[in-house]
C-alpha atoms as a PDB file:
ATOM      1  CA  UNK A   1      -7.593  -5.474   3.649  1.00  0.00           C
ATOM      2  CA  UNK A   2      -9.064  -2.119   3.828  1.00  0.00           C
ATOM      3  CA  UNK A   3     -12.458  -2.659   2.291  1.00  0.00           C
ATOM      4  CA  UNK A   4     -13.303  -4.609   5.114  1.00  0.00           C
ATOM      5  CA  UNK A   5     -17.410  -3.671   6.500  1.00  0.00           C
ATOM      6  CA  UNK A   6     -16.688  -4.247  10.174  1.00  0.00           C
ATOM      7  CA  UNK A   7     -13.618  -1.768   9.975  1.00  0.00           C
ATOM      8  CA  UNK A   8     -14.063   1.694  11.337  1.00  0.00           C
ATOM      9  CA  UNK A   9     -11.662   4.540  11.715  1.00  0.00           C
ATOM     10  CA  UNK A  10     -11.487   5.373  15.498  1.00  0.00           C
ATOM     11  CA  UNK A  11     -12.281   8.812  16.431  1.00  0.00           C
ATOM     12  CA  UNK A  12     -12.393  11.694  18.969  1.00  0.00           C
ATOM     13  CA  UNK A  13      -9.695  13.143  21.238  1.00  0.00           C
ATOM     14  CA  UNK A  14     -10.599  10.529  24.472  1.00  0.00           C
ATOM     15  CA  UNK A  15      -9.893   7.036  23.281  1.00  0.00           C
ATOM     16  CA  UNK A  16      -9.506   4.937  25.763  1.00  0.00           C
ATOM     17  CA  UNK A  17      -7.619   2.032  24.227  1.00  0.00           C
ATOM     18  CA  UNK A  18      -8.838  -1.570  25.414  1.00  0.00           C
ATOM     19  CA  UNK A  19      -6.053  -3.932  26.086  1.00  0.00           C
ATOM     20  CA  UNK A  20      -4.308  -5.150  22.702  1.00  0.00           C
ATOM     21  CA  UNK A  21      -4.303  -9.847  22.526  1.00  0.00           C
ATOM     22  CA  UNK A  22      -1.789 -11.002  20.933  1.00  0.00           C
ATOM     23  CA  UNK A  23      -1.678 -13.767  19.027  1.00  0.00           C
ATOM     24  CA  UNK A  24       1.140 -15.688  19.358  1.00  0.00           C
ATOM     25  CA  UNK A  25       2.564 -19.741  20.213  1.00  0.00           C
ATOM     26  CA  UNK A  26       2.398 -19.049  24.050  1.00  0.00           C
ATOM     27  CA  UNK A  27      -1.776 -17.333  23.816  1.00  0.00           C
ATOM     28  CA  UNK A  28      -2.537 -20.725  22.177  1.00  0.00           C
ATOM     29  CA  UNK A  29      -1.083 -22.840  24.600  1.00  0.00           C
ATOM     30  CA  UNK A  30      -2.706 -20.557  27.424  1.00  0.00           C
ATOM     31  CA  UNK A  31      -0.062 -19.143  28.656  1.00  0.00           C
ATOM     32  CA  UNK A  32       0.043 -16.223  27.212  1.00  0.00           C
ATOM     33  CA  UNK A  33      -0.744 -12.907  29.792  1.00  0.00           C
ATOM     34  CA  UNK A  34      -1.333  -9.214  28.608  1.00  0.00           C
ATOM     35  CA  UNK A  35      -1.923  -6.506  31.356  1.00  0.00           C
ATOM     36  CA  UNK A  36      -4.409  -3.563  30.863  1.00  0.00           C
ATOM     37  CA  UNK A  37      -1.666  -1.117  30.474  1.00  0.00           C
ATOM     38  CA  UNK A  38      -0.537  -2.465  26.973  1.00  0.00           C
ATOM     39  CA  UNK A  39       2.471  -4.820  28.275  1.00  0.00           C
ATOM     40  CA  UNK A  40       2.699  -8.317  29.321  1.00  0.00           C
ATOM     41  CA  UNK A  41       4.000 -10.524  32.142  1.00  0.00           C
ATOM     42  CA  UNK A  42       7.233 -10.869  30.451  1.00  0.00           C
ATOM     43  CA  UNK A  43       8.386  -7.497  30.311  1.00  0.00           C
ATOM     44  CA  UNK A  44       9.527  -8.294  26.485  1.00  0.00           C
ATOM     45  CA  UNK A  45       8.671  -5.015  24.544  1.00  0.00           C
ATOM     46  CA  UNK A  46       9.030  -7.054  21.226  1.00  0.00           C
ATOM     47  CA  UNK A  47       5.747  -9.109  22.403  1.00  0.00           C
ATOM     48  CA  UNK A  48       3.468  -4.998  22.041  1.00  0.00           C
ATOM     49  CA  UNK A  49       4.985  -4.207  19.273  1.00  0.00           C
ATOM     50  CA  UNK A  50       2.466  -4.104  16.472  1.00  0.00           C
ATOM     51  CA  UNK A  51       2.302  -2.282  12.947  1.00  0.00           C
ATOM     52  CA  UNK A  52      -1.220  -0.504  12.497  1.00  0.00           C
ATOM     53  CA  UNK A  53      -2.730   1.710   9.760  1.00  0.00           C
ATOM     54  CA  UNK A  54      -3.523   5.502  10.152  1.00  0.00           C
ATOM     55  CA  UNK A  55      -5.716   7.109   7.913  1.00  0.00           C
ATOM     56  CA  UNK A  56      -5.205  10.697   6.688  1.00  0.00           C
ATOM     57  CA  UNK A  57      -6.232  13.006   3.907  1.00  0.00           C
ATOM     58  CA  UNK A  58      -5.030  11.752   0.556  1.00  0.00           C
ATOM     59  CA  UNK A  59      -2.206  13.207  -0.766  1.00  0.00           C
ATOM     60  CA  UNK A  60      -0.703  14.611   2.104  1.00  0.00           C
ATOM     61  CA  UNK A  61       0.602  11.196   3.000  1.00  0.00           C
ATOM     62  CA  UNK A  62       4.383  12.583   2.990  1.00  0.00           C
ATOM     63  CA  UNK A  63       3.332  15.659   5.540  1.00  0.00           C
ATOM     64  CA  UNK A  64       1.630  13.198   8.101  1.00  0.00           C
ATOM     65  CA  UNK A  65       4.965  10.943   7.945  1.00  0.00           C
ATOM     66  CA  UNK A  66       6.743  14.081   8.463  1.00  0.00           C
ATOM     67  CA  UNK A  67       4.253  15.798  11.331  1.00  0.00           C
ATOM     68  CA  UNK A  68       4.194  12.038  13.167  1.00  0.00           C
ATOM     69  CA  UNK A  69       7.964  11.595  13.228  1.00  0.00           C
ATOM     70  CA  UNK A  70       8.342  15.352  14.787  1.00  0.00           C
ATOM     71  CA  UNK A  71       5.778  14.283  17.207  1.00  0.00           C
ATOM     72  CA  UNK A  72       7.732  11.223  18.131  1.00  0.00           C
ATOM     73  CA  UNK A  73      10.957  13.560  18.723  1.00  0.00           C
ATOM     74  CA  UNK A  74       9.857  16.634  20.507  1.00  0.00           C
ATOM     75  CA  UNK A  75       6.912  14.732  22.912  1.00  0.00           C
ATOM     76  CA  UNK A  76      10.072  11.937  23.038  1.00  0.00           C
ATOM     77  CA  UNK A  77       7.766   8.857  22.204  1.00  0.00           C
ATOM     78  CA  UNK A  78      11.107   6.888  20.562  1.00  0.00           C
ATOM     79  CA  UNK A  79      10.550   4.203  22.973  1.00  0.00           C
ATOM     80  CA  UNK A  80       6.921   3.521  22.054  1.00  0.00           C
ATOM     81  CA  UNK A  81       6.373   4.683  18.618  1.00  0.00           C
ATOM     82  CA  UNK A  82       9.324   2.925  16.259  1.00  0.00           C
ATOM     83  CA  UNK A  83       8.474   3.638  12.105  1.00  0.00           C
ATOM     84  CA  UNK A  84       6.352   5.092  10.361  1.00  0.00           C
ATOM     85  CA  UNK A  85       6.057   4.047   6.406  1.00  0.00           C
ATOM     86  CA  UNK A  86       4.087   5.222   3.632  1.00  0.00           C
ATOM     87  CA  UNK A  87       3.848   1.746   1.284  1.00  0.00           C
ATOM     88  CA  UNK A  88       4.879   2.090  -2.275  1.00  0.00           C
ATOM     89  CA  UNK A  89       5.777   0.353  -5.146  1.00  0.00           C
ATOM     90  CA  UNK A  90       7.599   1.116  -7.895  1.00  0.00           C
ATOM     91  CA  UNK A  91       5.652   1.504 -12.001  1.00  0.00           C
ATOM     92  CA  UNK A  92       6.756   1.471 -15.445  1.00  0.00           C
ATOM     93  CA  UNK A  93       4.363   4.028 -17.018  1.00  0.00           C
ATOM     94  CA  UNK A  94       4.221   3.521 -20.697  1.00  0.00           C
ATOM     95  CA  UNK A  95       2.128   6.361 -22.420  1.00  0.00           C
ATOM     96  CA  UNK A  96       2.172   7.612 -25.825  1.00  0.00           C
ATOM     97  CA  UNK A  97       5.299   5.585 -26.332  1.00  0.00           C
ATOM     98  CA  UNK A  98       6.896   6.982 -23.719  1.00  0.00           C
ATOM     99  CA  UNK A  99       8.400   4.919 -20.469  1.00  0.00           C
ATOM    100  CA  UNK A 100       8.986   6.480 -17.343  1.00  0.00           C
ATOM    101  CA  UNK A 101       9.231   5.180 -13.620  1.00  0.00           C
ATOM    102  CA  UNK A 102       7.089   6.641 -11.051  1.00  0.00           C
ATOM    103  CA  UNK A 103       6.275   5.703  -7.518  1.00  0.00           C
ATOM    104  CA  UNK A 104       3.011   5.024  -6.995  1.00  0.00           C
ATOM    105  CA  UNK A 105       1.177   4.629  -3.199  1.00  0.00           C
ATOM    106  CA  UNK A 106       0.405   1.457  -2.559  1.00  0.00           C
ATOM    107  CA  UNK A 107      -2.838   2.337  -0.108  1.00  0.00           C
ATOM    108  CA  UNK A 108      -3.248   6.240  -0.662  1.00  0.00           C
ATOM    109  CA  UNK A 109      -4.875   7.858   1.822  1.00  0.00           C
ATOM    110  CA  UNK A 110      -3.368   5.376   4.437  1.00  0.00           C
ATOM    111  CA  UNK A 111       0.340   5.141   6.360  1.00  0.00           C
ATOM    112  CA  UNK A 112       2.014   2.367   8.810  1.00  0.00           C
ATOM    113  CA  UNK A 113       2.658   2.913  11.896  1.00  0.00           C
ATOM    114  CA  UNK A 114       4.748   0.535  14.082  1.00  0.00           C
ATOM    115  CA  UNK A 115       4.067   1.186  18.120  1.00  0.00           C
ATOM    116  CA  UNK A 116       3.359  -0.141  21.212  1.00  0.00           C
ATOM    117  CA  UNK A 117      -0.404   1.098  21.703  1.00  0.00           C
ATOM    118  CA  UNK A 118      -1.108   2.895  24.797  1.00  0.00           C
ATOM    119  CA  UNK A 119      -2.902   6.283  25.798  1.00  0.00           C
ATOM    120  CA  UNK A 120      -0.192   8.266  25.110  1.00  0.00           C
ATOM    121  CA  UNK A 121       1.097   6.801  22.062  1.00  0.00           C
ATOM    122  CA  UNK A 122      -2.677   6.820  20.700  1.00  0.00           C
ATOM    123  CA  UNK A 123      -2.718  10.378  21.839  1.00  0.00           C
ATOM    124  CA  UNK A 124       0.565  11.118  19.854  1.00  0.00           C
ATOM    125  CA  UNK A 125      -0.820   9.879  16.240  1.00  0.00           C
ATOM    126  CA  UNK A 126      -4.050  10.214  16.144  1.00  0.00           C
ATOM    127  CA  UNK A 127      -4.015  13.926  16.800  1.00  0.00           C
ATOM    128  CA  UNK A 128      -1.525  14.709  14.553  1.00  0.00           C
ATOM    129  CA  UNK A 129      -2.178  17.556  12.018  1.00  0.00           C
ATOM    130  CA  UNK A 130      -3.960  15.267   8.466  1.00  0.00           C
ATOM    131  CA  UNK A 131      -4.685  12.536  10.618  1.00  0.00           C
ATOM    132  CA  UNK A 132      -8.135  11.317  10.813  1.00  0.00           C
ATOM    133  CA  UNK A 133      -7.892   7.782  12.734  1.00  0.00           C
ATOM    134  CA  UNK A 134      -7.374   4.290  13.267  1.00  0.00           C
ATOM    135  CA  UNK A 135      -8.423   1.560  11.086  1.00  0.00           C
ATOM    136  CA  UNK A 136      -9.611  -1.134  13.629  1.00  0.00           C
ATOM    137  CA  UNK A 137     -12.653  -2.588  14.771  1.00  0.00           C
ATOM    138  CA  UNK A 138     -15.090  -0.355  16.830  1.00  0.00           C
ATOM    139  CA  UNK A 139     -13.308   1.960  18.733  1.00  0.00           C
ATOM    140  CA  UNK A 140      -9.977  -0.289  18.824  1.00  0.00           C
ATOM    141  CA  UNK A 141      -7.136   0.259  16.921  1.00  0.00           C
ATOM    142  CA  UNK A 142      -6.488  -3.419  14.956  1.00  0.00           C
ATOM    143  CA  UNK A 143      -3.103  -4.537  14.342  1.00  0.00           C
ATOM    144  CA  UNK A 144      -2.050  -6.039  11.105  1.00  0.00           C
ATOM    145  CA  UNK A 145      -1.638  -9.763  11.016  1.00  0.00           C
ATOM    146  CA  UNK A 146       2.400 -10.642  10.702  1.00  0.00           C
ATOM    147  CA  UNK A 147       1.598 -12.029   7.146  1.00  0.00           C
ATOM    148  CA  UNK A 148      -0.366  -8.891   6.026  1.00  0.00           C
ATOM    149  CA  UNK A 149       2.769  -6.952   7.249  1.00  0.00           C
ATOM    150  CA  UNK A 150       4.783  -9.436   5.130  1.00  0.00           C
ATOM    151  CA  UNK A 151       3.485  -8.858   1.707  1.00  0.00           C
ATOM    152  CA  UNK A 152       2.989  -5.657   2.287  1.00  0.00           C
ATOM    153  CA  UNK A 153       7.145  -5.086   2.650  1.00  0.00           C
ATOM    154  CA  UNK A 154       7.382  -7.975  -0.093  1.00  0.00           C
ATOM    155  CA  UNK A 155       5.415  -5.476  -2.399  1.00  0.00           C
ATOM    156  CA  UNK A 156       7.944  -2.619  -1.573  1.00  0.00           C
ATOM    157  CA  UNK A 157      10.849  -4.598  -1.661  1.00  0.00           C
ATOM    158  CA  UNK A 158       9.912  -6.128  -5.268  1.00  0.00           C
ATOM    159  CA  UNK A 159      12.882  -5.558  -7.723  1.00  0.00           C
ATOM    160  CA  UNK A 160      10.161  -6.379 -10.600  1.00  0.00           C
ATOM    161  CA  UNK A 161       8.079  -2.871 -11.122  1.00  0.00           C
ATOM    162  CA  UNK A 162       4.701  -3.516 -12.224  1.00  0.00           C
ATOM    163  CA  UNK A 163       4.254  -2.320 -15.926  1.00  0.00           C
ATOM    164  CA  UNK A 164       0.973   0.271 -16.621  1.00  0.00           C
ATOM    165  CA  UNK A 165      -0.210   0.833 -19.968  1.00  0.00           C
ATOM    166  CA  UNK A 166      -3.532   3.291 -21.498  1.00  0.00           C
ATOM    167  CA  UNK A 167      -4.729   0.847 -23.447  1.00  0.00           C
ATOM    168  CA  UNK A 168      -6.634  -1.848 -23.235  1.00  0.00           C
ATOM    169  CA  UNK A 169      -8.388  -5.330 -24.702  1.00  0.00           C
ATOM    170  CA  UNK A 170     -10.457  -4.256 -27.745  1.00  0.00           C
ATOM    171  CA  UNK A 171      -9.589  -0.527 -28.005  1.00  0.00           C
ATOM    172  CA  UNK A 172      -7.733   0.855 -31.191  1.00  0.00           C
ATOM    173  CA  UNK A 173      -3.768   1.329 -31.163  1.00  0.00           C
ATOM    174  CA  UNK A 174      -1.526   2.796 -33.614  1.00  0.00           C
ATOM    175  CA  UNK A 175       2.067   1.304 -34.186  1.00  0.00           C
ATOM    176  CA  UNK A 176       4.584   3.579 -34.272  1.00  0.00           C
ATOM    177  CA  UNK A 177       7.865   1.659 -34.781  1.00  0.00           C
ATOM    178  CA  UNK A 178       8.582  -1.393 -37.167  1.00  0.00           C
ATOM    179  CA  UNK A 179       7.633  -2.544 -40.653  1.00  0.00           C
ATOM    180  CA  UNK A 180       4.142  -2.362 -39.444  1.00  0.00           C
ATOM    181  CA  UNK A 181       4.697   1.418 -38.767  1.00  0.00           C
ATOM    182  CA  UNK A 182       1.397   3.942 -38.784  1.00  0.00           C
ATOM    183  CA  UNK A 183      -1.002   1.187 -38.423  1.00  0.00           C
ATOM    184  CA  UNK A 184      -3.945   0.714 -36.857  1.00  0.00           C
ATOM    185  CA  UNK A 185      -5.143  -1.978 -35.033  1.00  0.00           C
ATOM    186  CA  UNK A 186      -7.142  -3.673 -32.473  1.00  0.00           C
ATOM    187  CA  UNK A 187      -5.215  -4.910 -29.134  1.00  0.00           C
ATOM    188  CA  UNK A 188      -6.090  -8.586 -28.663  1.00  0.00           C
ATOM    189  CA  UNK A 189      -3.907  -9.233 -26.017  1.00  0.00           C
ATOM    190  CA  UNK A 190      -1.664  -7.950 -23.161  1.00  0.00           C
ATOM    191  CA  UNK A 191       1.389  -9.364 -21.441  1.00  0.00           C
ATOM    192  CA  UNK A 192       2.271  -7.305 -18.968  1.00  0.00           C
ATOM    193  CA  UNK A 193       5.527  -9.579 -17.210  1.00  0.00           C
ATOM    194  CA  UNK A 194       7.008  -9.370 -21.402  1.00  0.00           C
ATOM    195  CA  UNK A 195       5.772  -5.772 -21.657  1.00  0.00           C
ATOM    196  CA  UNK A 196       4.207  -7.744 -25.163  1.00  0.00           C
ATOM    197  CA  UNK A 197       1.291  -6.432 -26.983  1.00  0.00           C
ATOM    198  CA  UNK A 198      -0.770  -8.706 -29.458  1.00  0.00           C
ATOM    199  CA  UNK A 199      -2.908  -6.257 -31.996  1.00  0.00           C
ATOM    200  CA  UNK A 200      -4.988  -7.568 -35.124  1.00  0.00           C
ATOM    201  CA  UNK A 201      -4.130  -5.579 -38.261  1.00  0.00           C
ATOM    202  CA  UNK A 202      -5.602  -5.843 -41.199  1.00  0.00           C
ATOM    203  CA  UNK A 203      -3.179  -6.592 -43.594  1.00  0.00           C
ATOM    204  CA  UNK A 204      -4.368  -8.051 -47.112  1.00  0.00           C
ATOM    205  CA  UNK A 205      -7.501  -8.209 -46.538  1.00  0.00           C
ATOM    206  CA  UNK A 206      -7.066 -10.383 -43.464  1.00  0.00           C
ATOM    207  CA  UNK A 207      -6.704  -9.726 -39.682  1.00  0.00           C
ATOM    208  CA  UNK A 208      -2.902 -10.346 -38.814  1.00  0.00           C
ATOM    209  CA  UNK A 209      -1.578 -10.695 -35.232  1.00  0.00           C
ATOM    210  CA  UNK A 210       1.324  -8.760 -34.641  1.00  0.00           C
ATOM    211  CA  UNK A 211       3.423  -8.851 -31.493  1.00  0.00           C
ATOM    212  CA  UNK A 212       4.713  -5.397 -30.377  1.00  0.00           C
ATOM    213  CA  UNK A 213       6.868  -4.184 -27.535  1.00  0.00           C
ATOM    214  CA  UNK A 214       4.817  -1.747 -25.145  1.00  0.00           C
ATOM    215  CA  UNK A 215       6.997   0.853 -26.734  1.00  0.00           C
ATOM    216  CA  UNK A 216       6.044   0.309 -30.170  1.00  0.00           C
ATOM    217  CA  UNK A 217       2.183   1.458 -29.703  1.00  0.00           C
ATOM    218  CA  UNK A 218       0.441   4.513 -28.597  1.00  0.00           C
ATOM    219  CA  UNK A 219      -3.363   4.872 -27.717  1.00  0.00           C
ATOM    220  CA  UNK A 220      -5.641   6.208 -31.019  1.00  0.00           C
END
């Protein structure tokens, strides 16, 4: 979504936003109408509201949420700027057999920003302290598509976490637990929705497969 050529990150302190098309079941039947200032016809603030993505300096995600939402207060932009969310997901990290749960950025280096995009509202985010632009085409902000925005909240809301391990296919493990305790052996295979490890050991003479719980292996 972001590795996308044609997207640039919109700079300088005199944008001069272009009117935002939206597309929606009354622009394909032609009926749709948006007016240069950012609104349309209908008056329906719903119909401008839009989710786009800020870049800023990686790492300081958390202080640009912060710094925006201050903005929003004190310069009293509630009515036009509505969330701001830093996407993450949460990870079993299995090291050394060790587990822990961390939260890991989905996008680092990038935030969400729901608004209705105008001067001042453009003004508001983009020259907030870490922030170094839009991601949108040219020198327009782009809004995500409705079913970008979807699996990107399906991602966060995901009661599954996704499972992380340091080893990999064809590198040496030792198993630490079991009857198979303080071997070595090759991993063959990985199965990360089980949290199952398959590792050849040589047992007899022979490579053996042995199925192992994430937890039952460390990295040689």
């Amino acid at each position: 979504m972001f590795d996308n050529p044609q997207f640039e990150e919109t700079q300088g302190e005199d944008y001069d936003p272009e009117p935002v098309y939206i597309e929606d079941d009354a622009e394909e039947e032609g009926t749709s109408s948006i007016l240069d200032d950012g609104t349309n016809d209908t008056g329906d603030d719903e119909q401008t509201k839009h989710w786009y993505v800020v870049h800023c300096y990686s790492g300081y995600e958390n202080k640009v949420q912060h710094a925006i939402e201050q903005r929003i207060e004190t310069m009293g932009m509630r009515d036009k700027i509505f969330d701001v969310v830093i996407p993450t997901e949460e990870e079993i990290e299995i090291k050394d057999g060790k587990r822990r749960t961390v939260e890991r950025r989905v996008f680092p280096g990038y935030i969400l920003v729901q608004m209705a995009m105008d001067e001042d509202s453009w003004y508001v985010v983009r020259n907030t302290p870490g922030v170094t632009g839009f991601v949108g085409m040219g020198n327009e902000p782009t809004p995500l598509r409705p079913e970008e925005v979807k699996a990107i909240m399906d991602r966060m809301e995901d009661e599954d976490p996704i499972v992380r391990v340091n080893f990999k296919i064809g590198e040496k493990v030792r198993i630490i637990d079991g009857p198979f305790n303080d071997f070595i052996g090759m991993v063959d295979a990985i199965d990360p929705d089980k949290a199952k490890v398959r590792v050849m050991v040589n047992f007899f003479g022979r490579d053996t497969p042995v199925e192992l719980d994430f937890l039952e292996v460390e990295k040689v």
